[in-house]
Protein backbone atom coordinates (compact mmCIF):
# COMPACT_ATOMS: atom_id res chain seq x y z
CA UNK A 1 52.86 -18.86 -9.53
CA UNK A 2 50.46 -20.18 -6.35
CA UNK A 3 47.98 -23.03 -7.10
CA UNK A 4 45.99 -24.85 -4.70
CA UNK A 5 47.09 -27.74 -3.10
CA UNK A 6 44.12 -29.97 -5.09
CA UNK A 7 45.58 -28.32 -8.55
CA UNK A 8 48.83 -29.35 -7.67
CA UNK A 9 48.20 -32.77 -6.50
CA UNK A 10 46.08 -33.26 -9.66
CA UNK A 11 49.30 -32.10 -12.05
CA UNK A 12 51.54 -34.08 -10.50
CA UNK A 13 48.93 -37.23 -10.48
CA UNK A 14 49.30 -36.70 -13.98
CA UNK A 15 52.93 -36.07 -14.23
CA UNK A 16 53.81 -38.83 -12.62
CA UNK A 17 51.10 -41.04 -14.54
CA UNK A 18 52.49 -40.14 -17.82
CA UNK A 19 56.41 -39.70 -16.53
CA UNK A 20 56.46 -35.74 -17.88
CA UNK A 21 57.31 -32.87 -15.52
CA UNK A 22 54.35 -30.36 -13.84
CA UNK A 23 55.94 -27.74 -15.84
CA UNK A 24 55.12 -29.34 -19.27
CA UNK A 25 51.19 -29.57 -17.79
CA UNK A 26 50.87 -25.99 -16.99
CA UNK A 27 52.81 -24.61 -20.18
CA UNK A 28 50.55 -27.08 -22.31
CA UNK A 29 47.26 -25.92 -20.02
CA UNK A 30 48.19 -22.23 -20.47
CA UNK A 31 48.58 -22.37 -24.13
CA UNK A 32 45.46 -24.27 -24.44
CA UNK A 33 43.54 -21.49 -22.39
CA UNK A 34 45.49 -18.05 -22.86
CA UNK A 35 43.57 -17.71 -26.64
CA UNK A 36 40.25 -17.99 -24.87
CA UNK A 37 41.02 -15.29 -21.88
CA UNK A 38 42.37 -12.85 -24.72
CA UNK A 39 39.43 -13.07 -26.53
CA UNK A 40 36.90 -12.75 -23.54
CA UNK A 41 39.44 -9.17 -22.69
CA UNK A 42 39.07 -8.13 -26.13
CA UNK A 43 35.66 -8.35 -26.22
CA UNK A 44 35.27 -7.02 -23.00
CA UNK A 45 37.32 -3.97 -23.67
CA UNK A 46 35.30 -3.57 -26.97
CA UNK A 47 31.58 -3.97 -25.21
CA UNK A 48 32.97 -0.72 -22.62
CA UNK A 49 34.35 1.48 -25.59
CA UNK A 50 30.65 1.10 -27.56
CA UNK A 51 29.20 1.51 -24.20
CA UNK A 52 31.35 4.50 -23.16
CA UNK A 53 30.66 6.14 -26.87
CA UNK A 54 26.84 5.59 -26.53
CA UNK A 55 26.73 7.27 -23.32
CA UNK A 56 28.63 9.93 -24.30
CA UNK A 57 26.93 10.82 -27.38
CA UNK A 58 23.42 10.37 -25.66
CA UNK A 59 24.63 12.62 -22.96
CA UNK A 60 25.95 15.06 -25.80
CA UNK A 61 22.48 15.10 -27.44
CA UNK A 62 20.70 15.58 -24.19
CA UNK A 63 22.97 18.69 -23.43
CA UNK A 64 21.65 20.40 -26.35
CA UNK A 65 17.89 19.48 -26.41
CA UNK A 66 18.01 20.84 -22.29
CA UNK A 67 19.71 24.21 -23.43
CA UNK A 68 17.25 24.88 -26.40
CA UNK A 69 14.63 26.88 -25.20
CA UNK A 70 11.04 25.72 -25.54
CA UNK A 71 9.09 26.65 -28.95
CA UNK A 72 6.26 29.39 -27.53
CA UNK A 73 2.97 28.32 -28.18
């Protein structure tokens, strides 16, 4: 994994302030965070299907009303 030099610096500020190992602050960090990035995909995934089944549908109903020919007067 690549992190920035400031990132890294800042972990092992830390790791050496509180005698644990950089390894033990990015497990701990990714743990913390990986619940929050799954939900923000799920919901993003969701948000496209609904989108992608509205469209379809309107463009379904569309279709039809264009191919109807118009009532006579």
């Amino acid at each position: 994994m690549r992190l920035s030099p400031d990132i890294i610096k800042r972990i092992d500020a830390l790791a050496e302030h509180t005698g644990r190992s950089r390894g033990l602050y990015i497990r701990l960090a990714l743990s913390a965070f990986l619940p929050q990035l799954e939900e923000d995909h799920w919901n993003q995934k969701t948000a496209r299907y609904e989108r992608e089944g509205f469209d379809r549908d309107f463009e379904q109903l569309t279709t039809h009303l264009m191919d109807e020919p118009e009532p006579s007067p």
